[in-house]
Protein backbone atom coordinates (compact mmCIF):
# COMPACT_ATOMS: atom_id res chain seq x y z
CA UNK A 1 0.00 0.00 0.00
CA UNK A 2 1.36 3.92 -0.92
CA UNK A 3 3.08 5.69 2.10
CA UNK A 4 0.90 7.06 4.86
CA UNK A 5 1.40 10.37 3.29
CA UNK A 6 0.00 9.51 0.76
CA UNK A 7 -3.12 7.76 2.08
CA UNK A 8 -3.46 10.63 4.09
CA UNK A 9 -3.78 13.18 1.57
CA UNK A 10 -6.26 10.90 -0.39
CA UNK A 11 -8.73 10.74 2.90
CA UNK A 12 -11.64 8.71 2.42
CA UNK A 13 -10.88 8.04 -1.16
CA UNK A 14 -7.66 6.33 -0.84
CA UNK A 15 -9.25 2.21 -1.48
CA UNK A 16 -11.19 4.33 -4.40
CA UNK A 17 -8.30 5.18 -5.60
CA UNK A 18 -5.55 2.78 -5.01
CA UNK A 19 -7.52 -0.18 -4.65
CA UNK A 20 -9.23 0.00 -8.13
CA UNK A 21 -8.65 -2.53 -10.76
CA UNK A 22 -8.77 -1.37 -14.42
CA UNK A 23 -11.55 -3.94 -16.22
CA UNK A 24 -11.72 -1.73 -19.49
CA UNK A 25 -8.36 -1.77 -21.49
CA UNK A 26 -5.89 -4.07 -19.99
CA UNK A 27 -2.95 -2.62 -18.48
CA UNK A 28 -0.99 -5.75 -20.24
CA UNK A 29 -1.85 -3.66 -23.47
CA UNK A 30 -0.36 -0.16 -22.41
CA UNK A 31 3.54 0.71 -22.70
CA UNK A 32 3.77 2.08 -18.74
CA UNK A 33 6.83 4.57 -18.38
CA UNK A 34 9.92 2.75 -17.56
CA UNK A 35 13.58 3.02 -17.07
CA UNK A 36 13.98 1.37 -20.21
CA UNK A 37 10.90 3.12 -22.40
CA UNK A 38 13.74 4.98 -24.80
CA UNK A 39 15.04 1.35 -25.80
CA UNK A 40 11.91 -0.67 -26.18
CA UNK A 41 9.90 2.20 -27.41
CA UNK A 42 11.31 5.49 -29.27
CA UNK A 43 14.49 3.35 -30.53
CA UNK A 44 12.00 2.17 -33.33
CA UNK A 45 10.65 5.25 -34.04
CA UNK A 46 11.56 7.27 -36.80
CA UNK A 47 12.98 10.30 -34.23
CA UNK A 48 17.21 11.01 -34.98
CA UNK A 49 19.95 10.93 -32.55
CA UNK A 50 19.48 14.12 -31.12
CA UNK A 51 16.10 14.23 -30.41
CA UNK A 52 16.66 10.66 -29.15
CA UNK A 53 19.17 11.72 -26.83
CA UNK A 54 16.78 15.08 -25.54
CA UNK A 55 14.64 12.56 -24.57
CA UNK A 56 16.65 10.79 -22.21
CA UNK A 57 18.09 14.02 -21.10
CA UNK A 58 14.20 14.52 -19.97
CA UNK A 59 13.69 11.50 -18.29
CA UNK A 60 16.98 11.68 -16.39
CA UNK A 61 16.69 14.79 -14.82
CA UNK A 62 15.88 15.76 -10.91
CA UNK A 63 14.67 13.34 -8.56
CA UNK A 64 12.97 11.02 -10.83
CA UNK A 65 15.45 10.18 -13.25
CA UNK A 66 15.93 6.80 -14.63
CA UNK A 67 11.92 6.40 -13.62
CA UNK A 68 10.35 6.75 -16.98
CA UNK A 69 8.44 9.62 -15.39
CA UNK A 70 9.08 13.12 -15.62
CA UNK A 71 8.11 16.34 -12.92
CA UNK A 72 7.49 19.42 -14.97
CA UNK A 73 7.27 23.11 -14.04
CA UNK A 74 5.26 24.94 -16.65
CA UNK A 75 4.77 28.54 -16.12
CA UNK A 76 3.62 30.43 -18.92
CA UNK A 77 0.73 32.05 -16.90
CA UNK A 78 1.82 35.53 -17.56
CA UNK A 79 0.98 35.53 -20.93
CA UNK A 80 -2.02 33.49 -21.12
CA UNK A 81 -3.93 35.16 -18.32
CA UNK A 82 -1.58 37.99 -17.41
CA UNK A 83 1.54 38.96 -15.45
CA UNK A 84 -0.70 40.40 -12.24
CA UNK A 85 -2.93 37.40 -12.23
CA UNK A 86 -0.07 34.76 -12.29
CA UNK A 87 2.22 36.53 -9.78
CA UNK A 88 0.81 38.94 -7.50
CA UNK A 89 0.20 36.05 -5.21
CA UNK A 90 4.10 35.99 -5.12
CA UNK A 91 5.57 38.12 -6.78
CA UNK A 92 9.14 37.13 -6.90
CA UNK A 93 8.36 35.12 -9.90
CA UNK A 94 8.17 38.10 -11.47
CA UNK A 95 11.90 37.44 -11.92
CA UNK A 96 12.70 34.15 -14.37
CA UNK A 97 14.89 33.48 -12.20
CA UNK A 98 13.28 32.47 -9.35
CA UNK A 99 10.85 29.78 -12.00
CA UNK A 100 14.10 28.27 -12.63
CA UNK A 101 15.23 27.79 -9.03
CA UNK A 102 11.80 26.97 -8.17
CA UNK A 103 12.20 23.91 -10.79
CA UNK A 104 15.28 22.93 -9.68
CA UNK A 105 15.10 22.87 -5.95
CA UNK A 106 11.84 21.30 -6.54
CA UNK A 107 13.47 18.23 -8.43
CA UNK A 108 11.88 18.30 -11.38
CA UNK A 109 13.09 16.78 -14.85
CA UNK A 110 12.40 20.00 -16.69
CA UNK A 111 10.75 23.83 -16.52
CA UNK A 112 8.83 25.09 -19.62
CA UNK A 113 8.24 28.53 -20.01
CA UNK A 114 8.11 31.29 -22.72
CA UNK A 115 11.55 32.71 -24.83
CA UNK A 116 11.35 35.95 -22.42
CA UNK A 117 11.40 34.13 -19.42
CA UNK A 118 13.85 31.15 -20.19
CA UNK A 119 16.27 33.50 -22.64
CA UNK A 120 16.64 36.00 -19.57
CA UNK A 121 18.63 33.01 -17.80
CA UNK A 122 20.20 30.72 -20.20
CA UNK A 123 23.69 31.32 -19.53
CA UNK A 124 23.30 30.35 -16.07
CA UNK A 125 21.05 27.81 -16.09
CA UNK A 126 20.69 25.76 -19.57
CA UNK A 127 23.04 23.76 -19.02
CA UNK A 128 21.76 22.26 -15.62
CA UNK A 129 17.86 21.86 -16.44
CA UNK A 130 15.97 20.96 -19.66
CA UNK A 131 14.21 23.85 -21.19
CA UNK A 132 10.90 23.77 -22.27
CA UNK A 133 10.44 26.85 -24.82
CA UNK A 134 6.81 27.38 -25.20
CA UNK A 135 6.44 28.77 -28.66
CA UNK A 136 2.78 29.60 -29.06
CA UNK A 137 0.46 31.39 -26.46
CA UNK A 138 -3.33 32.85 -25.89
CA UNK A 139 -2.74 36.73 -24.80
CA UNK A 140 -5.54 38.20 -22.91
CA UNK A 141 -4.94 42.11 -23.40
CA UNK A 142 -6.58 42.53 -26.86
CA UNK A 143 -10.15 43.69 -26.40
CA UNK A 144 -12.91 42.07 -26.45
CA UNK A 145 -10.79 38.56 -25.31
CA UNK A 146 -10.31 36.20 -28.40
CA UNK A 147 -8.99 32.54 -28.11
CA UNK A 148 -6.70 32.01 -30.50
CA UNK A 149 -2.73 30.00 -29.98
CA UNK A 150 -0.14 32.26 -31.73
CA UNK A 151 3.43 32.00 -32.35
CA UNK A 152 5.79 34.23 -30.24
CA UNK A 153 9.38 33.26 -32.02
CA UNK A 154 10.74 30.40 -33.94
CA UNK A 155 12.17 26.96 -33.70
CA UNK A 156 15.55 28.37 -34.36
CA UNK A 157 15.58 31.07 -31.10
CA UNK A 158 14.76 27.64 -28.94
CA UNK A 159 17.70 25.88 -29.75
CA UNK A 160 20.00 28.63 -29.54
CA UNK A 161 19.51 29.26 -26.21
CA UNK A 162 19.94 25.13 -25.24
CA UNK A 163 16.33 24.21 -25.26
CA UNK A 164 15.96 20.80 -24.75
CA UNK A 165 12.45 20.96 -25.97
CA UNK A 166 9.86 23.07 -27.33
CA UNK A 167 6.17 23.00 -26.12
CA UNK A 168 2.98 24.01 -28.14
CA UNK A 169 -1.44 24.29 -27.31
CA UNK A 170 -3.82 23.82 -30.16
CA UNK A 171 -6.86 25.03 -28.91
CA UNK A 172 -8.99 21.34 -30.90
CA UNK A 173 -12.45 22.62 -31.96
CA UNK A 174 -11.95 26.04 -32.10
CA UNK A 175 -12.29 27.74 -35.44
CA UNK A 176 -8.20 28.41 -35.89
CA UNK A 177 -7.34 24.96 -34.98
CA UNK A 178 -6.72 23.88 -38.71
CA UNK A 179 -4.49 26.86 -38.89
CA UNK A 180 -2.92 25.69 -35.26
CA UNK A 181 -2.54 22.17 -36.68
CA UNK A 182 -0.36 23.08 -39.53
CA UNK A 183 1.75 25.97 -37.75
CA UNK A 184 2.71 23.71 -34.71
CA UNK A 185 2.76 20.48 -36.93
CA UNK A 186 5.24 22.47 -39.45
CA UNK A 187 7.27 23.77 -35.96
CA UNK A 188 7.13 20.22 -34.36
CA UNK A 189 8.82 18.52 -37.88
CA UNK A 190 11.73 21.63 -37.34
CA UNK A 191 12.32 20.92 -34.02
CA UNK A 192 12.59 17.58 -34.32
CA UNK A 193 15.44 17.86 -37.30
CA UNK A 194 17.10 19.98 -34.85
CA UNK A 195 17.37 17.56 -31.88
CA UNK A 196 14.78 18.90 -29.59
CA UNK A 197 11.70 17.19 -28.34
CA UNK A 198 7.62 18.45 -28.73
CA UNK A 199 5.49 18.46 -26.16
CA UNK A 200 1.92 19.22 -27.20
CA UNK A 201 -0.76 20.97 -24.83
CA UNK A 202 -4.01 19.20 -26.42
CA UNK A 203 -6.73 21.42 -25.58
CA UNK A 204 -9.97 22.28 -26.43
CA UNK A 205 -12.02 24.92 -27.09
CA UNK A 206 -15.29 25.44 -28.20
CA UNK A 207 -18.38 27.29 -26.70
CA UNK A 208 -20.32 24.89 -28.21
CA UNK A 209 -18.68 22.03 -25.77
CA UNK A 210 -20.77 23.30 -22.81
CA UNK A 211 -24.65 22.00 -23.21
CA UNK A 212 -27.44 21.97 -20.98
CA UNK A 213 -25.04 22.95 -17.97
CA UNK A 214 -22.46 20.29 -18.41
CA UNK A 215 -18.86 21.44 -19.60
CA UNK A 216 -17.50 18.33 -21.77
CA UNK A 217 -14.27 20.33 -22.46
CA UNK A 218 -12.41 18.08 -20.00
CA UNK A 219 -14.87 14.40 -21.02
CA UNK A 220 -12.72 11.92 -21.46
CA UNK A 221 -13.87 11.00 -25.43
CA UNK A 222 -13.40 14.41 -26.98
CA UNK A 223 -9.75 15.26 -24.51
CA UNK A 224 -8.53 11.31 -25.82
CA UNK A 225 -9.75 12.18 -29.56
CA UNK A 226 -7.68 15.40 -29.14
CA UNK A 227 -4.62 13.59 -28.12
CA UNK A 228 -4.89 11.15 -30.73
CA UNK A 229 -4.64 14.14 -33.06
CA UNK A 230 -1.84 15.39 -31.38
CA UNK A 231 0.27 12.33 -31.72
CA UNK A 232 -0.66 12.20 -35.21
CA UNK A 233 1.40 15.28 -35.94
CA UNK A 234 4.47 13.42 -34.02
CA UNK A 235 3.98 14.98 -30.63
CA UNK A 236 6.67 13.43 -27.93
CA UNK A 237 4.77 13.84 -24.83
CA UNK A 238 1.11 14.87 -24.60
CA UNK A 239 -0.44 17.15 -21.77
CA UNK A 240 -3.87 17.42 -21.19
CA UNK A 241 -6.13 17.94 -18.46
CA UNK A 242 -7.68 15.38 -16.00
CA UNK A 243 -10.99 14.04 -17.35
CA UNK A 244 -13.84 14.78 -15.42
CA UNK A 245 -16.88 13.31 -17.47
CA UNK A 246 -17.52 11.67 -20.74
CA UNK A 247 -19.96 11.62 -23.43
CA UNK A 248 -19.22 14.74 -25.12
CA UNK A 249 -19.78 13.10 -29.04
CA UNK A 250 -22.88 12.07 -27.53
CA UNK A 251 -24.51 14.80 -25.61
CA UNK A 252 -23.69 17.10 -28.89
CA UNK A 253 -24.59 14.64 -30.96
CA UNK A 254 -21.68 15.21 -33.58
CA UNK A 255 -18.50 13.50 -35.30
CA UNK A 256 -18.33 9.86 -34.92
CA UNK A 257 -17.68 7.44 -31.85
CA UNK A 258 -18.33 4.04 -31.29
CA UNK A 259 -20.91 2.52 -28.65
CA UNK A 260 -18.19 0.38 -27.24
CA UNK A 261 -16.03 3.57 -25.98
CA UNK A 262 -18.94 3.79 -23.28
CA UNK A 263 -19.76 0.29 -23.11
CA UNK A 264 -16.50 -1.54 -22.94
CA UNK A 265 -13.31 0.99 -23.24
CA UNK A 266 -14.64 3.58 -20.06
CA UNK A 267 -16.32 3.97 -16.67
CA UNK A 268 -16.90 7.05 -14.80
CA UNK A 269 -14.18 5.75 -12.52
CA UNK A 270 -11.10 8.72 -12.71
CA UNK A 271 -8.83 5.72 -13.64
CA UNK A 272 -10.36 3.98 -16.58
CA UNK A 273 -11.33 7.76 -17.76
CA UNK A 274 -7.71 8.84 -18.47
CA UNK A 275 -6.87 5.16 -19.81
CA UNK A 276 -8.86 6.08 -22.61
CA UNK A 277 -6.69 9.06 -22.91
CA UNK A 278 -3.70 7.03 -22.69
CA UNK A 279 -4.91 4.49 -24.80
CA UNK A 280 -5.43 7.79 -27.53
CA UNK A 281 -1.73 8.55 -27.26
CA UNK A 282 -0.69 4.95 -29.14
CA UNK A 283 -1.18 3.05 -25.76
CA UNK A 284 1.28 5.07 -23.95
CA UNK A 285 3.92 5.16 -26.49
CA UNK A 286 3.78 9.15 -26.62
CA UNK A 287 3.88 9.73 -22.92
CA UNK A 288 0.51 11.19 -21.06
CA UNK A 289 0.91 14.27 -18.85
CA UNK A 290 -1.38 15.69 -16.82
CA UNK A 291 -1.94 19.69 -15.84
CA UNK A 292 -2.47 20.02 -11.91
CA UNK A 293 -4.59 22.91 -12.10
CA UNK A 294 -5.30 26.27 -10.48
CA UNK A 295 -4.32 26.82 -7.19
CA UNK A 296 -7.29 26.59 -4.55
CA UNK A 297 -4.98 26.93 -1.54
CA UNK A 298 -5.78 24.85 1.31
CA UNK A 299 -6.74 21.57 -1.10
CA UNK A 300 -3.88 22.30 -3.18
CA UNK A 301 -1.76 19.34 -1.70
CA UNK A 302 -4.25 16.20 -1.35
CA UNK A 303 -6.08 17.74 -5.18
CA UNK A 304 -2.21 17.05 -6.85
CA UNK A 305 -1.34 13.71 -4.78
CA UNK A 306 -5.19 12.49 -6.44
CA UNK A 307 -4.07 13.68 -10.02
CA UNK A 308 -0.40 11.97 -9.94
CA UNK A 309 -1.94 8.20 -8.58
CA UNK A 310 -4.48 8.86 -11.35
CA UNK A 311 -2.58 9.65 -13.81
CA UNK A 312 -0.16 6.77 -12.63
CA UNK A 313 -2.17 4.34 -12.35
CA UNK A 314 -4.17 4.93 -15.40
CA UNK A 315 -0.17 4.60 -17.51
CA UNK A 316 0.44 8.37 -18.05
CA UNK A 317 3.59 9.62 -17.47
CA UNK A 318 3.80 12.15 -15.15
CA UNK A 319 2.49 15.40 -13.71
CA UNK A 320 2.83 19.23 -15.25
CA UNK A 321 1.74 21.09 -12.55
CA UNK A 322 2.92 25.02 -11.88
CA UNK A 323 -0.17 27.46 -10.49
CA UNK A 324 -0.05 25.31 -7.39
CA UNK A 325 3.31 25.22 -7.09
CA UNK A 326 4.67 29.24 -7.72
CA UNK A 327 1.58 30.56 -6.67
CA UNK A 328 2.72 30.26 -3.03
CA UNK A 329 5.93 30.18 -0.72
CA UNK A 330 9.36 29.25 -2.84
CA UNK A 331 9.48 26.18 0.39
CA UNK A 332 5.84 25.31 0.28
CA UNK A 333 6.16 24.92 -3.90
CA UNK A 334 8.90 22.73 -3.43
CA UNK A 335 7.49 20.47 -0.86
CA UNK A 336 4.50 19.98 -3.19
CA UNK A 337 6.33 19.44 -6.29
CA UNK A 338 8.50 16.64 -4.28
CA UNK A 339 5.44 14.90 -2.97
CA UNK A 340 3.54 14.52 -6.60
CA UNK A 341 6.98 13.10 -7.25
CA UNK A 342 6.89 10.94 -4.36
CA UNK A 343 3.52 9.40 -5.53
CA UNK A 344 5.78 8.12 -8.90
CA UNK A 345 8.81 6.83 -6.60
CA UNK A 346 6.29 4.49 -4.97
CA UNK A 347 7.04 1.44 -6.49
CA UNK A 348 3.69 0.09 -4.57
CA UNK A 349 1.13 2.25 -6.39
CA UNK A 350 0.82 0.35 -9.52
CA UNK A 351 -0.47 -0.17 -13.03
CA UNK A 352 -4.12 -0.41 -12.46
């Protein structure tokens, strides 16, 4: 059974939780991170050397190298809701710096962020974390708001300032996702003749997703369908948010699904909900991450222990969590960075 930490943190939920067996897709069928997933997995792929070796490079980073799972800080907040909402809860991540520490004293295997923020401290720190770049963002400042990923530099400004990786959101369902799909598909191929790795935020966004008071932007068949797009266009790593329902083809009655992704391949159980997800990124061959959230304060702690046992136990590989991290004391970030990372060192919470 998981530490009593951990137990702790999951309450009256932890048997509901840890206990649960997977009856939908069998975990025999999913490629679960391990120490040796480079070798059995992207070694017949057609990625090159370089990108090959970023990989690893992410995987073997901060306290869970050699895992197969990876700890990332992403913290492009400022941009895509704005400077004062991201920081003014602590403001001394106003200063890039200070991200950068914050993913490095927190043990992470990498810290994604914009060009500002991760060209302002390349020189110093490079060489001693992966870099994230994320190339495309949603700015909130133009009047009336508008939802639409744009580019912010190029492929080319990423690798010269030792990015290890560049990361990317297409906004699925929205009505610039076609021209999304292209742009990042187009950056993704560059970066990947370069040496870097692509990490794809698969998101959607659609007004039309919320119906009769349910919002399906996070149900498990239209978030898995979204992945499966982005792995199409060669993403390495996949992040998308927790699912909390299902039935989204269904309740809009549009695009196409099968019966037997209700029937047979999901339940409403957390678990077998992001399987399907994982299942959408080749059966875990393209690694599943999952975003923490916003920062509630108080439930911050036992709300990221649930998503990382989730997540883990469902065959994704890891946690990308940052508003609940930076959005509080420099110590009390790093203490809940290490125990989502703690919940992946358990060898006793398992495949489910």
């Amino acid at each position: 059974m998981a530490s009593t930490k951990i137990q702790e943190l999951l309450a009256d939920k932890a048997e509901y939780y840890l206990g649960h067996e997977c009856k939908t897709i069998d975990k025999s069928v999913i490629h679960a991170p391990s120490a040796d997933h480079h070798d059995n997995v992207w070694m017949h792929s057609n990625r090159n050397l370089q990108t090959l070796r970023s990989l690893h490079a992410l995987s073997n980073t901060g306290r869970l190298a050699g895992t197969g799972y990876v700890s990332i800080l992403p913290v492009d907040q400022g941009i895509e809701h704005s400077g004062g909402a991201s920081f003014a809860p602590n403001p001394i991540y106003f200063d890039p710096e200070n991200i950068v520490k914050l993913a490095i004293e927190g043990g992470c295997n990498a810290v994604a962020s914009t060009y500002g923020v991760l060209g302002a401290v390349a020189r110093k720190y490079a060489h001693k974390i992966p870099f994230i770049v994320k190339i495309n963002h949603n700015e909130f400042i133009s009047y009336p708001n508008k939802f639409d990923q744009i580019m912010f530099g190029t492929i080319k400004d990423a690798w010269n300032m030792g990015a290890t990786a560049v990361g990317a959101t297409i906004y699925y369902g929205s009505d610039e996702s076609a021209r999304q799909i292209v742009e990042v598909a187009k950056a993704f191929e560059y970066a990947h003749e370069l040496g870097m790795a692509t990490v794809l935020w698969c998101y959607l966004r659609n007004s039309a997703f919320k119906k009769d008071g349910v919002d399906y932007h996070t149900a498990a068949d239209l978030t898995g369908q979204a992945n499966h797009l982005g792995v199409t266009i060669q993403a390495d790593i996949i992040k998308q948010k927790l699912p909390s329902n299902n039935g989204g083809y269904n309740a809009m009655n549009f695009g196409k699904t099968s019966k037997l992704v209700y029937d047979k391949l999901t339940t409403d159980h957390p678990i077998d909900l992001t399987r399907y997800q994982v299942a959408n990124c080749y059966m875990g061959r393209v690694g599943l991450i999952n975003s923490g959230g916003e920062s509630k304060g108080a439930t911050d702690m036992a709300e990221a222990v649930m998503t990382a046992v989730v997540n883990k136990r469902a065959g994704g590989m890891g946690l990308i969590s940052g508003r609940k991290a930076f959005q509080k004391p420099m110590n009390d970030g790093i203490a809940l960075l290490n125990t989502i990372q703690d919940v992946y060192l358990d060898e006793t919470i398992k495949l489910a």
